[in-house]
PDB file of N, CA and C in Angstrom:
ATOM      1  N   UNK A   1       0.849  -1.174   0.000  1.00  0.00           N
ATOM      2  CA  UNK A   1       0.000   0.000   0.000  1.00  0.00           C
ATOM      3  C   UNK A   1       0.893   1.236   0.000  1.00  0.00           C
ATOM      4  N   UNK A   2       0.657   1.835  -0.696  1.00  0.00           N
ATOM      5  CA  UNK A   2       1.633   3.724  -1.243  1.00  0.00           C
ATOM      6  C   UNK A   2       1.070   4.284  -0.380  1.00  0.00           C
ATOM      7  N   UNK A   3       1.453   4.950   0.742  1.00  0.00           N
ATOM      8  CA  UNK A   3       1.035   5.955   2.016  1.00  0.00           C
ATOM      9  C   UNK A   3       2.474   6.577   2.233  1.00  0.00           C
ATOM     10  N   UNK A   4       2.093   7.937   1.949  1.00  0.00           N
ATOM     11  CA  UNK A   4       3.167   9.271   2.518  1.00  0.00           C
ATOM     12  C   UNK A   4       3.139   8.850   3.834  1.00  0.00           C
ATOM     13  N   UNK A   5       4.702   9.381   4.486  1.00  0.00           N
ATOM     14  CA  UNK A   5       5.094   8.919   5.593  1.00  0.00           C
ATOM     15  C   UNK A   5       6.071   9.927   5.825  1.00  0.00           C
ATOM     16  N   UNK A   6       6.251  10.721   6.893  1.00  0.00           N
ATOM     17  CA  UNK A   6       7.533  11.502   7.182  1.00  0.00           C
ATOM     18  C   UNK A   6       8.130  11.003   8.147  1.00  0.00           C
ATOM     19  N   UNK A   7       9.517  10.816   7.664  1.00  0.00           N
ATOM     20  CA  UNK A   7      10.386  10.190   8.124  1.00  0.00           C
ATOM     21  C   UNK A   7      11.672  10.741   8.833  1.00  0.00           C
ATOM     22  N   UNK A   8      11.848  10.972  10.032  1.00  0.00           N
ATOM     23  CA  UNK A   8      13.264  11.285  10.865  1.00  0.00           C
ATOM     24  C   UNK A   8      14.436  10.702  11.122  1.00  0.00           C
ATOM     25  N   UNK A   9      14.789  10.434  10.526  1.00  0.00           N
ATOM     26  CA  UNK A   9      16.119   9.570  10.337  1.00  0.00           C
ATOM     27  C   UNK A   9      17.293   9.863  11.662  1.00  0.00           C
ATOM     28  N   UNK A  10      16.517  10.974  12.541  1.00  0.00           N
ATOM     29  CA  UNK A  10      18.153  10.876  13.826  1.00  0.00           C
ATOM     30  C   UNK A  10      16.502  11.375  14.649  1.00  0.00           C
ATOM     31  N   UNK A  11      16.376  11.079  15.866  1.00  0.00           N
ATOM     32  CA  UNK A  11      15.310  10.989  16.566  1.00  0.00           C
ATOM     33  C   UNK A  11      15.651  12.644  17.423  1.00  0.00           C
ATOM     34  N   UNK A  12      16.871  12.838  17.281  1.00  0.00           N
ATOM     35  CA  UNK A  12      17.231  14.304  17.989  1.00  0.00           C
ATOM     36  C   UNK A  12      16.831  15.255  17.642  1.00  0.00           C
ATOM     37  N   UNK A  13      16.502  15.199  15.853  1.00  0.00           N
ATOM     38  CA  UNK A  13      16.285  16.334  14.731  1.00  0.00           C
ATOM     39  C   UNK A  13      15.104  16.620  14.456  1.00  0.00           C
ATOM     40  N   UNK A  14      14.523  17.650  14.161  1.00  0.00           N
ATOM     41  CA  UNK A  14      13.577  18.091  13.401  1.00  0.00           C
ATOM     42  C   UNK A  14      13.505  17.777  12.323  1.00  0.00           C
ATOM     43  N   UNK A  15      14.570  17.744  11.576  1.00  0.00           N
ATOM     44  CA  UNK A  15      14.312  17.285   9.727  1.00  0.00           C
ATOM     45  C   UNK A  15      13.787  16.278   9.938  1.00  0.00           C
ATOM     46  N   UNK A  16      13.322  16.262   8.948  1.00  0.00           N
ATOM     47  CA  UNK A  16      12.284  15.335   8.305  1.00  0.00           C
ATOM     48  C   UNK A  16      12.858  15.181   6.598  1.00  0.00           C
ATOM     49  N   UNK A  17      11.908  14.132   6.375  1.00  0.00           N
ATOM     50  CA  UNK A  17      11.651  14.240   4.893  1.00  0.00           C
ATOM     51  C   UNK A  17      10.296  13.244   4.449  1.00  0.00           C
ATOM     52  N   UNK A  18       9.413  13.487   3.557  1.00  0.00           N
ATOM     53  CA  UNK A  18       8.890  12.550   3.281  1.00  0.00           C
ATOM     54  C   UNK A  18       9.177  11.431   2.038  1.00  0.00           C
ATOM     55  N   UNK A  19       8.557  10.042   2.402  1.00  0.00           N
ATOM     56  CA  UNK A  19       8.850   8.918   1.807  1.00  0.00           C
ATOM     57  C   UNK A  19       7.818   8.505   1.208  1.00  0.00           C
ATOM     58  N   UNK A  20       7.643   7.284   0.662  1.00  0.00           N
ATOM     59  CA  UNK A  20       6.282   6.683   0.584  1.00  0.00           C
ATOM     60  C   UNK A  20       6.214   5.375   0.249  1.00  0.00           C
ATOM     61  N   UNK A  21       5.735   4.002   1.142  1.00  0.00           N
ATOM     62  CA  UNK A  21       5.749   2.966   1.820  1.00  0.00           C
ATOM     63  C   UNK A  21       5.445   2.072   0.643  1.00  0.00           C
ATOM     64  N   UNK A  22       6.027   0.603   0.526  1.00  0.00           N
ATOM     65  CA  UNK A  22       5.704  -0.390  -0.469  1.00  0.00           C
ATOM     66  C   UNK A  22       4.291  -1.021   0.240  1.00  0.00           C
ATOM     67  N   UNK A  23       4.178  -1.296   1.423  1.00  0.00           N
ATOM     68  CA  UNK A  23       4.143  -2.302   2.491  1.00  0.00           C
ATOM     69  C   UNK A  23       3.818  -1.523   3.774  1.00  0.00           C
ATOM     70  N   UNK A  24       2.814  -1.787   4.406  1.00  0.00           N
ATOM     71  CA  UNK A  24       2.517  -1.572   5.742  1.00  0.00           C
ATOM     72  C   UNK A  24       2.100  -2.679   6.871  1.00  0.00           C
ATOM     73  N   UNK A  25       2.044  -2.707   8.185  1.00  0.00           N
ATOM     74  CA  UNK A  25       1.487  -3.809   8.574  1.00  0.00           C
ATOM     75  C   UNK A  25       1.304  -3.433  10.252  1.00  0.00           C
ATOM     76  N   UNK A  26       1.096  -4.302  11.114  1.00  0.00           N
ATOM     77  CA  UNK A  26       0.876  -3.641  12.471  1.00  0.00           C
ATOM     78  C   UNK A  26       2.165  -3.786  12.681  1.00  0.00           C
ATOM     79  N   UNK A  27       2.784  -4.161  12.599  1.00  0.00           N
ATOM     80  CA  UNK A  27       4.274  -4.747  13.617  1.00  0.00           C
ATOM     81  C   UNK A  27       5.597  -3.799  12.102  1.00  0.00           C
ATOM     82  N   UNK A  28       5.119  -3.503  11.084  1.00  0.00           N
ATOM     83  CA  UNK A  28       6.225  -3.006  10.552  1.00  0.00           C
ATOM     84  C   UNK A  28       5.879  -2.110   9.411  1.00  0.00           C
ATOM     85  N   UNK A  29       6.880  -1.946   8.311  1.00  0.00           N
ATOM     86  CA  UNK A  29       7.186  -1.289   7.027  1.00  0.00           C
ATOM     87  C   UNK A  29       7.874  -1.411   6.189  1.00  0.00           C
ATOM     88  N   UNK A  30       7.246  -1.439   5.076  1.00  0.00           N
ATOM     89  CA  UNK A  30       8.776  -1.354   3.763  1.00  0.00           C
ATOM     90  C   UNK A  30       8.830  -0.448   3.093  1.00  0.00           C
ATOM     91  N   UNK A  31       9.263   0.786   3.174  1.00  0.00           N
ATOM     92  CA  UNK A  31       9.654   1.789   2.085  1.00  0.00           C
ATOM     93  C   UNK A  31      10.385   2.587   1.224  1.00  0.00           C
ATOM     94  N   UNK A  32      10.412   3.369   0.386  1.00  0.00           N
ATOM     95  CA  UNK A  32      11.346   3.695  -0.075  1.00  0.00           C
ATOM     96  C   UNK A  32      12.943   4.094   0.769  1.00  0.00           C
ATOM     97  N   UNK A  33      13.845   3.837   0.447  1.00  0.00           N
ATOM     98  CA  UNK A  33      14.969   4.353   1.374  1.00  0.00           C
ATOM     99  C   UNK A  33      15.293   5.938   1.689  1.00  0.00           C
ATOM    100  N   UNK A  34      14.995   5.892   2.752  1.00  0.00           N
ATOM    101  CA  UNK A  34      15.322   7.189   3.120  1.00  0.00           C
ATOM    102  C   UNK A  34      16.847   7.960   3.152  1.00  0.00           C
ATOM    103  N   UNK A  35      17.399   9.273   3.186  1.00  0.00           N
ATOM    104  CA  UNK A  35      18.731   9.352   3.053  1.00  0.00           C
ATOM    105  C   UNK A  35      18.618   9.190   4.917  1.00  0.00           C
ATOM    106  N   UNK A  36      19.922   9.137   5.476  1.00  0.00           N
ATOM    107  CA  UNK A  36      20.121   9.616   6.673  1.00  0.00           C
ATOM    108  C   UNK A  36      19.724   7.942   6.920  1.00  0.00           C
ATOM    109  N   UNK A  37      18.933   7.046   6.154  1.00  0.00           N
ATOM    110  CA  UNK A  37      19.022   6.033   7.168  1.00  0.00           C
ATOM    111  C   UNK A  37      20.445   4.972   6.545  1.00  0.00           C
ATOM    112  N   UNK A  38      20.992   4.308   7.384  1.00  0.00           N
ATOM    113  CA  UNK A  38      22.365   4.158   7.097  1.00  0.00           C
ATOM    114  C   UNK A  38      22.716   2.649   7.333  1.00  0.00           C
ATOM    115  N   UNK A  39      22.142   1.948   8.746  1.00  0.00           N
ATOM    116  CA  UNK A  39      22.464   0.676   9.218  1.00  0.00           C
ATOM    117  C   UNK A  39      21.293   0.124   9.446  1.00  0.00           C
ATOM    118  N   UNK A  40      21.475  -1.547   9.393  1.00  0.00           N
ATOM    119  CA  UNK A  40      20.500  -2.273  10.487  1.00  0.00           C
ATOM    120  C   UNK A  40      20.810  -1.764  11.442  1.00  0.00           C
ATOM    121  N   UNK A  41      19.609  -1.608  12.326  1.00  0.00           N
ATOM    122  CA  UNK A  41      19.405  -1.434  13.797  1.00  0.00           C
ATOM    123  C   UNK A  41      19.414  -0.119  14.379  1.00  0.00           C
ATOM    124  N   UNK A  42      19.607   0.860  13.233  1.00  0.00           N
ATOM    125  CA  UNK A  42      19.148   2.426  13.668  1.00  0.00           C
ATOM    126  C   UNK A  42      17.964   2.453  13.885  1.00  0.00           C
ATOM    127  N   UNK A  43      17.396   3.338  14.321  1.00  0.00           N
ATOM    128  CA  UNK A  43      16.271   3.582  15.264  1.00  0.00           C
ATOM    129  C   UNK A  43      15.626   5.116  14.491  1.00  0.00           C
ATOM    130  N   UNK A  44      14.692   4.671  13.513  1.00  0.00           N
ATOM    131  CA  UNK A  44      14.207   6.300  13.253  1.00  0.00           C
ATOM    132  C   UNK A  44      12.980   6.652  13.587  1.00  0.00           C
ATOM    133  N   UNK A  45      11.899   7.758  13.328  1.00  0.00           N
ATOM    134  CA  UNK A  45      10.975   8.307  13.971  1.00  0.00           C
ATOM    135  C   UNK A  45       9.968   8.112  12.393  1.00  0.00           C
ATOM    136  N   UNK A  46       9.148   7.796  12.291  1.00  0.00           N
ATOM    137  CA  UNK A  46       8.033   7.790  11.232  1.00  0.00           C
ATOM    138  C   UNK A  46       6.508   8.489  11.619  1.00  0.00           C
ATOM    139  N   UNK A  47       6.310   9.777  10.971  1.00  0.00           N
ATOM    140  CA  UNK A  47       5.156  10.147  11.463  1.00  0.00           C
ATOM    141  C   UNK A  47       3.887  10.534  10.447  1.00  0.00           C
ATOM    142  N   UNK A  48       2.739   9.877  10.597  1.00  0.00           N
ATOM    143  CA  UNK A  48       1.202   9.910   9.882  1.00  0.00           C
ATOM    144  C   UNK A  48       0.637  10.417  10.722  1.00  0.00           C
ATOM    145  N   UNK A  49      -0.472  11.471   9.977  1.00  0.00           N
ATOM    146  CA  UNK A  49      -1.506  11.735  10.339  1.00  0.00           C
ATOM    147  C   UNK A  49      -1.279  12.293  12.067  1.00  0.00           C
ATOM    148  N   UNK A  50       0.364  12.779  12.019  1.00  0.00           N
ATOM    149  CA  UNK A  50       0.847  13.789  13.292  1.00  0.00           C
ATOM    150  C   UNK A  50       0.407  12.518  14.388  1.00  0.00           C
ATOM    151  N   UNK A  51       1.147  11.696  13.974  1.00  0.00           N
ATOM    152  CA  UNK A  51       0.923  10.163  14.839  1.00  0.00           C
ATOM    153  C   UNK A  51       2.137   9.575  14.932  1.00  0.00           C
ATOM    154  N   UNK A  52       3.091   9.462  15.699  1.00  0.00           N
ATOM    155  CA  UNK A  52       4.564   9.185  15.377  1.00  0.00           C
ATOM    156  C   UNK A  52       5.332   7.981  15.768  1.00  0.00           C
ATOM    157  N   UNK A  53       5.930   7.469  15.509  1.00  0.00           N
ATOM    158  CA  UNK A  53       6.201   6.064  16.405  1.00  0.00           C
ATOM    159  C   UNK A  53       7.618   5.931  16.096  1.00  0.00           C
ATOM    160  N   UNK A  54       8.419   4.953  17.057  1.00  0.00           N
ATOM    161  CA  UNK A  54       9.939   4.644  16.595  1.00  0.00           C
ATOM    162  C   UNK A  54       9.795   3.195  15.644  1.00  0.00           C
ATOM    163  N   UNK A  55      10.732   3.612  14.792  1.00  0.00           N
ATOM    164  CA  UNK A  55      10.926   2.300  14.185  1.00  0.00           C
ATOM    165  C   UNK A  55      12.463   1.462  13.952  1.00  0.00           C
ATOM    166  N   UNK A  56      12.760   0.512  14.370  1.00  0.00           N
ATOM    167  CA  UNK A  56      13.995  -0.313  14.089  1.00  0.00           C
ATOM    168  C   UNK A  56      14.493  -0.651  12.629  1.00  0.00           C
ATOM    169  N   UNK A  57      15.188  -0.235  11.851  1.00  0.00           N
ATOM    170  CA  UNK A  57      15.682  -0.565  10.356  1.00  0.00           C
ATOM    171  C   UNK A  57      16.209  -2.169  10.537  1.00  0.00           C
ATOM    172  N   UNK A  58      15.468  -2.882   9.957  1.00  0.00           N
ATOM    173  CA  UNK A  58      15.605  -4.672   9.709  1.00  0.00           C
ATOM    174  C   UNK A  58      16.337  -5.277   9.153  1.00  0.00           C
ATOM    175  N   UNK A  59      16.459  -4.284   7.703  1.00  0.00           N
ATOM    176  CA  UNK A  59      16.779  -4.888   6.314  1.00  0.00           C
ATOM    177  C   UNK A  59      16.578  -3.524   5.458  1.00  0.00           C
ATOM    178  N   UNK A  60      17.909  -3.659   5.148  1.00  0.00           N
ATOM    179  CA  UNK A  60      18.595  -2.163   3.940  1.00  0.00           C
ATOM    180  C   UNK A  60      18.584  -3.479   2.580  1.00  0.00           C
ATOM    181  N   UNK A  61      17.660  -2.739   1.666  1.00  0.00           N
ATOM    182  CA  UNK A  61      18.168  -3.539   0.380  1.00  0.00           C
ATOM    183  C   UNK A  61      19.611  -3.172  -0.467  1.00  0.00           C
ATOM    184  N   UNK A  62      20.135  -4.264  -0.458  1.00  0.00           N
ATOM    185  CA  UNK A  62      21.021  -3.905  -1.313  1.00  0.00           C
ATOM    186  C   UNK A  62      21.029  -3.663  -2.947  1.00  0.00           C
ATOM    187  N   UNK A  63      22.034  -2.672  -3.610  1.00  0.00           N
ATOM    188  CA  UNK A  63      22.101  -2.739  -5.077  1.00  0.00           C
ATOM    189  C   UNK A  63      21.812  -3.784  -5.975  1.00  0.00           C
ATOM    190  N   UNK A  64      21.371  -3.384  -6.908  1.00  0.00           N
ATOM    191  CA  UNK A  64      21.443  -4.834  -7.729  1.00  0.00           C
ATOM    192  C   UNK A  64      19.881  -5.479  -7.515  1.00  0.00           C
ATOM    193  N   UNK A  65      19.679  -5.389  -6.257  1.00  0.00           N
ATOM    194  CA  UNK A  65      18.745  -6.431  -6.143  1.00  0.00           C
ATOM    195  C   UNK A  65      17.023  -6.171  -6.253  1.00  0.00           C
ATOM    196  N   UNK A  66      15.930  -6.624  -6.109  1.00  0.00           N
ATOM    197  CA  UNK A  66      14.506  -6.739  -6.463  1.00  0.00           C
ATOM    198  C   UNK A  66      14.445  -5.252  -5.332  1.00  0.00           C
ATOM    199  N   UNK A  67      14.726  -5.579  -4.215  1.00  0.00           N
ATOM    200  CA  UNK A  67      14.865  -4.379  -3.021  1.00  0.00           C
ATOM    201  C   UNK A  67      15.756  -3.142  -2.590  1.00  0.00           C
ATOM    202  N   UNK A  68      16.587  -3.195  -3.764  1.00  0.00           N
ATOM    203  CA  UNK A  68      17.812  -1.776  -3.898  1.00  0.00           C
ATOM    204  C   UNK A  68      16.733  -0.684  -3.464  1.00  0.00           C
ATOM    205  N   UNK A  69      17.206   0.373  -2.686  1.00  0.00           N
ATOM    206  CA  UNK A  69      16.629   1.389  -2.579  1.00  0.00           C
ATOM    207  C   UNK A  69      15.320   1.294  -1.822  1.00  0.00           C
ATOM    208  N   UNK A  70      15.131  -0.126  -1.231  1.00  0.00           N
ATOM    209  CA  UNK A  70      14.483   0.106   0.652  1.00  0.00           C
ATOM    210  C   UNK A  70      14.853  -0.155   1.479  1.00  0.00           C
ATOM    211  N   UNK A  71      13.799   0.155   2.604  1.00  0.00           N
ATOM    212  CA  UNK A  71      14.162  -0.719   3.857  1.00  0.00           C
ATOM    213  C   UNK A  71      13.097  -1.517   4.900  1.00  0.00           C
ATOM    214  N   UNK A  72      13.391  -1.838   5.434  1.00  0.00           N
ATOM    215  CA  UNK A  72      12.258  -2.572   6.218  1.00  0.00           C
ATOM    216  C   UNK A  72      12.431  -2.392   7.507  1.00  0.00           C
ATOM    217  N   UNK A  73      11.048  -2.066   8.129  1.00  0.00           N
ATOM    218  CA  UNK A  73      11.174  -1.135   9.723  1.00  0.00           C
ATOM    219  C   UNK A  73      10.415  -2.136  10.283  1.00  0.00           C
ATOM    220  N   UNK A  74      11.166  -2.344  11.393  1.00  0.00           N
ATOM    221  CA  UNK A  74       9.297  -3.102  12.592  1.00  0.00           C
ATOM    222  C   UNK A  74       9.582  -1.940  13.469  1.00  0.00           C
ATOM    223  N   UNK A  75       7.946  -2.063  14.169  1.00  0.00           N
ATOM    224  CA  UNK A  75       8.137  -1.527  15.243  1.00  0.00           C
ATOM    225  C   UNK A  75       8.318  -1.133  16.427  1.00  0.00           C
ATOM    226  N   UNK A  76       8.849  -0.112  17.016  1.00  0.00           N
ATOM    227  CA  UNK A  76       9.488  -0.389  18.374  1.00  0.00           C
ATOM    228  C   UNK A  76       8.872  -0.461  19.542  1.00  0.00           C
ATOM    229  N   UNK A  77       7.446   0.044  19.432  1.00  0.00           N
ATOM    230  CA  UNK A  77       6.325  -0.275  20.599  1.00  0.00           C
ATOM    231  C   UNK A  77       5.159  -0.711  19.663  1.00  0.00           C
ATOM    232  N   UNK A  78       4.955  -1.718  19.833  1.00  0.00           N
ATOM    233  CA  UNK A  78       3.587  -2.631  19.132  1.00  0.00           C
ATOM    234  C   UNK A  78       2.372  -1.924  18.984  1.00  0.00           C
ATOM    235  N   UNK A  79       2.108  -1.498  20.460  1.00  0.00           N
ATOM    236  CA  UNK A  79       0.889  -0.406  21.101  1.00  0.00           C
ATOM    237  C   UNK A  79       0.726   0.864  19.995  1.00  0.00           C
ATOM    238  N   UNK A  80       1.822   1.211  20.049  1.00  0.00           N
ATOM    239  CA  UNK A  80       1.589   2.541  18.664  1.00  0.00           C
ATOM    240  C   UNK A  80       1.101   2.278  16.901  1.00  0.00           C
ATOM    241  N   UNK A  81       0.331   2.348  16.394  1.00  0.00           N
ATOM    242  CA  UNK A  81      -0.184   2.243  14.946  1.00  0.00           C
ATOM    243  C   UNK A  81      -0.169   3.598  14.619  1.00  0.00           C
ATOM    244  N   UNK A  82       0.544   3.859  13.881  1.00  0.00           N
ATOM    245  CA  UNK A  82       0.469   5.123  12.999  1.00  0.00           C
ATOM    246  C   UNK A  82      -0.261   4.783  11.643  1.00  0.00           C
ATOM    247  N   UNK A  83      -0.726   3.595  11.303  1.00  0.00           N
ATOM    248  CA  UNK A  83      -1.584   3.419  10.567  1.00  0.00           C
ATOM    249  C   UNK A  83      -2.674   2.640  10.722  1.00  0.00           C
ATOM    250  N   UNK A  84      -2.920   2.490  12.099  1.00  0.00           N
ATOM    251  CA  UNK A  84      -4.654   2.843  11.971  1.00  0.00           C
ATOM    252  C   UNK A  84      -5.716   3.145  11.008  1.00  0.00           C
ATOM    253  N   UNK A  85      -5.641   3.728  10.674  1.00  0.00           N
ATOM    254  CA  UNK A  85      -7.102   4.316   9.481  1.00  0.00           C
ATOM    255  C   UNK A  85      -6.607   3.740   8.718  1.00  0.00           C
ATOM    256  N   UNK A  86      -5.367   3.358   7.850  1.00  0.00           N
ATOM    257  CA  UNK A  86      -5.337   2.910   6.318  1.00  0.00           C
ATOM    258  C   UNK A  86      -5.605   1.040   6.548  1.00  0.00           C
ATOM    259  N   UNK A  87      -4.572   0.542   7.679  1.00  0.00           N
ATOM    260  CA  UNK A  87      -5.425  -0.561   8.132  1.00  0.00           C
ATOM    261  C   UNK A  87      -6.535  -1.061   8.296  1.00  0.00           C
ATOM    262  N   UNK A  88      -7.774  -0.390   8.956  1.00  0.00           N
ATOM    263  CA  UNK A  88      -8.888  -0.262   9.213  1.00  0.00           C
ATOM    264  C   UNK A  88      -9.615  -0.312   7.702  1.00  0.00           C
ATOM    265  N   UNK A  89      -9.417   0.594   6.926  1.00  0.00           N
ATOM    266  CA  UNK A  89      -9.871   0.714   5.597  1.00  0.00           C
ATOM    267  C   UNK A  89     -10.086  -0.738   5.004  1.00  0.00           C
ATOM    268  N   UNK A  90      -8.578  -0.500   4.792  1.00  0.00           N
ATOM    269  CA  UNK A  90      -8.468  -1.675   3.982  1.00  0.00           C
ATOM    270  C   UNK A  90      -8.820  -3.243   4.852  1.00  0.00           C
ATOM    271  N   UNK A  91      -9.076  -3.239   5.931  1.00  0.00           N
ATOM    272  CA  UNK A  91      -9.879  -4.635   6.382  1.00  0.00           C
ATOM    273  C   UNK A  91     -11.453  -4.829   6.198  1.00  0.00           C
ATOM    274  N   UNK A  92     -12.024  -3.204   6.029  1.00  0.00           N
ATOM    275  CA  UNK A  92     -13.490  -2.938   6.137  1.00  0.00           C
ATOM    276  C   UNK A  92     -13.283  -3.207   4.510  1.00  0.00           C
ATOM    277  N   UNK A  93     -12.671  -2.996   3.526  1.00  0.00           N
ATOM    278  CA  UNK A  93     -12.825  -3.147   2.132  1.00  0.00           C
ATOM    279  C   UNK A  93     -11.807  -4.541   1.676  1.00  0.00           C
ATOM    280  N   UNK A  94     -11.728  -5.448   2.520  1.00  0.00           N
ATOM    281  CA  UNK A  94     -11.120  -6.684   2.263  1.00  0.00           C
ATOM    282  C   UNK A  94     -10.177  -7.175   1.386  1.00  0.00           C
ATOM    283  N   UNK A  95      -9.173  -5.632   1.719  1.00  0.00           N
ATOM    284  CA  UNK A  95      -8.104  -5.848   1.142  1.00  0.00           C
ATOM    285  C   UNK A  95      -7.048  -6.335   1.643  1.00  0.00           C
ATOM    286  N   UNK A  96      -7.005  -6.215   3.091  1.00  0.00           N
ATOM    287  CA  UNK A  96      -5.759  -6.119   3.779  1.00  0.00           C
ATOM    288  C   UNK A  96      -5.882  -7.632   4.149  1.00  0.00           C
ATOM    289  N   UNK A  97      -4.725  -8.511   4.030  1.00  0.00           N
ATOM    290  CA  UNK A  97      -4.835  -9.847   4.773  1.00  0.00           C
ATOM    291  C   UNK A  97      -3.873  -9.800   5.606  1.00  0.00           C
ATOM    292  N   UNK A  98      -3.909 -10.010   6.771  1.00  0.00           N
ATOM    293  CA  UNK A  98      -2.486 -10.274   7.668  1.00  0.00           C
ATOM    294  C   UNK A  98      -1.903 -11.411   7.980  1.00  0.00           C
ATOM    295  N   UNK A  99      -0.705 -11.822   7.631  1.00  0.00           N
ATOM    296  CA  UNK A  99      -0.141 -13.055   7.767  1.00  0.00           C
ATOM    297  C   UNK A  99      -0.117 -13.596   9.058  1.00  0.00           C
ATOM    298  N   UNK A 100       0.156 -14.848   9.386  1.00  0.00           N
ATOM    299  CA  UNK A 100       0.442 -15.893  10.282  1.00  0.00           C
ATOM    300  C   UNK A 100       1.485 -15.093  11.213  1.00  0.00           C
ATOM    301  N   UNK A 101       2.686 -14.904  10.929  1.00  0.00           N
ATOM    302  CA  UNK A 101       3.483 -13.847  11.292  1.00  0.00           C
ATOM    303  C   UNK A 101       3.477 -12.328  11.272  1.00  0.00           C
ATOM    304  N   UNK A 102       2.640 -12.043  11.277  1.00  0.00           N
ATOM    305  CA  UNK A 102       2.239 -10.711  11.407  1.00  0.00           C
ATOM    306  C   UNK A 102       1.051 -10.453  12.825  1.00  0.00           C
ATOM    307  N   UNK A 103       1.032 -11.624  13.448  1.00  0.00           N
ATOM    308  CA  UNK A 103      -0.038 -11.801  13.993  1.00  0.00           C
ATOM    309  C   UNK A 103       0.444 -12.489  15.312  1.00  0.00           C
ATOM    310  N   UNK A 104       1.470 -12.928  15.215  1.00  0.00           N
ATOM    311  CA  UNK A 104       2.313 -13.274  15.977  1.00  0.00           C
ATOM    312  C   UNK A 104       3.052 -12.649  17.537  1.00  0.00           C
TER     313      UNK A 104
END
């Protein structure tokens, strides 16, 4: 699912930038690569709908490959959904399926 997302790449900073997501889910994200994000296991700030949450970087795609130029976030308190409403949507319009592991 394509959802704008502003993204903080150092949790100290104000900058921002916005992105926009392959993939959403309760527990994570896949989106375009942001600059400023750099390693597994940095810790950046993602905020919707002025709804903000931390997220853990999983998986940096590398060059070359199907995933060059993302990354993949879970998240760092479960309790927080910054996507709420697009979730919701898409379960009321039976789009959204959530995996075995996603559920987990």
């Amino acid at each position: 699912m394509a959802v704008a997302v502003k993204v903080f790449p150092d949790l100290k900073s104000l900058d921002s930038q916005t992105c926009v997501t392959y993939e959403i889910s309760t527990i994570g994200a896949r989106l375009v690569a942001p600059q400023g994000v750099k390693e597994i296991g940095q810790i950046i700030g993602l905020e919707r709908h002025k709804r903000r949450a931390r997220y853990k970087v999983v998986w940096i795609g590398k060059p070359g490959t199907p995933h060059a130029d993302q990354v993949g976030l879970e998240v760092m308190d479960p309790n927080i959904s910054i996507w709420e409403m697009e979730i919701r949507t898409r379960l009321l319009q039976g789009e959204f399926v959530e995996t075995e592991t996603e559920r987990e």
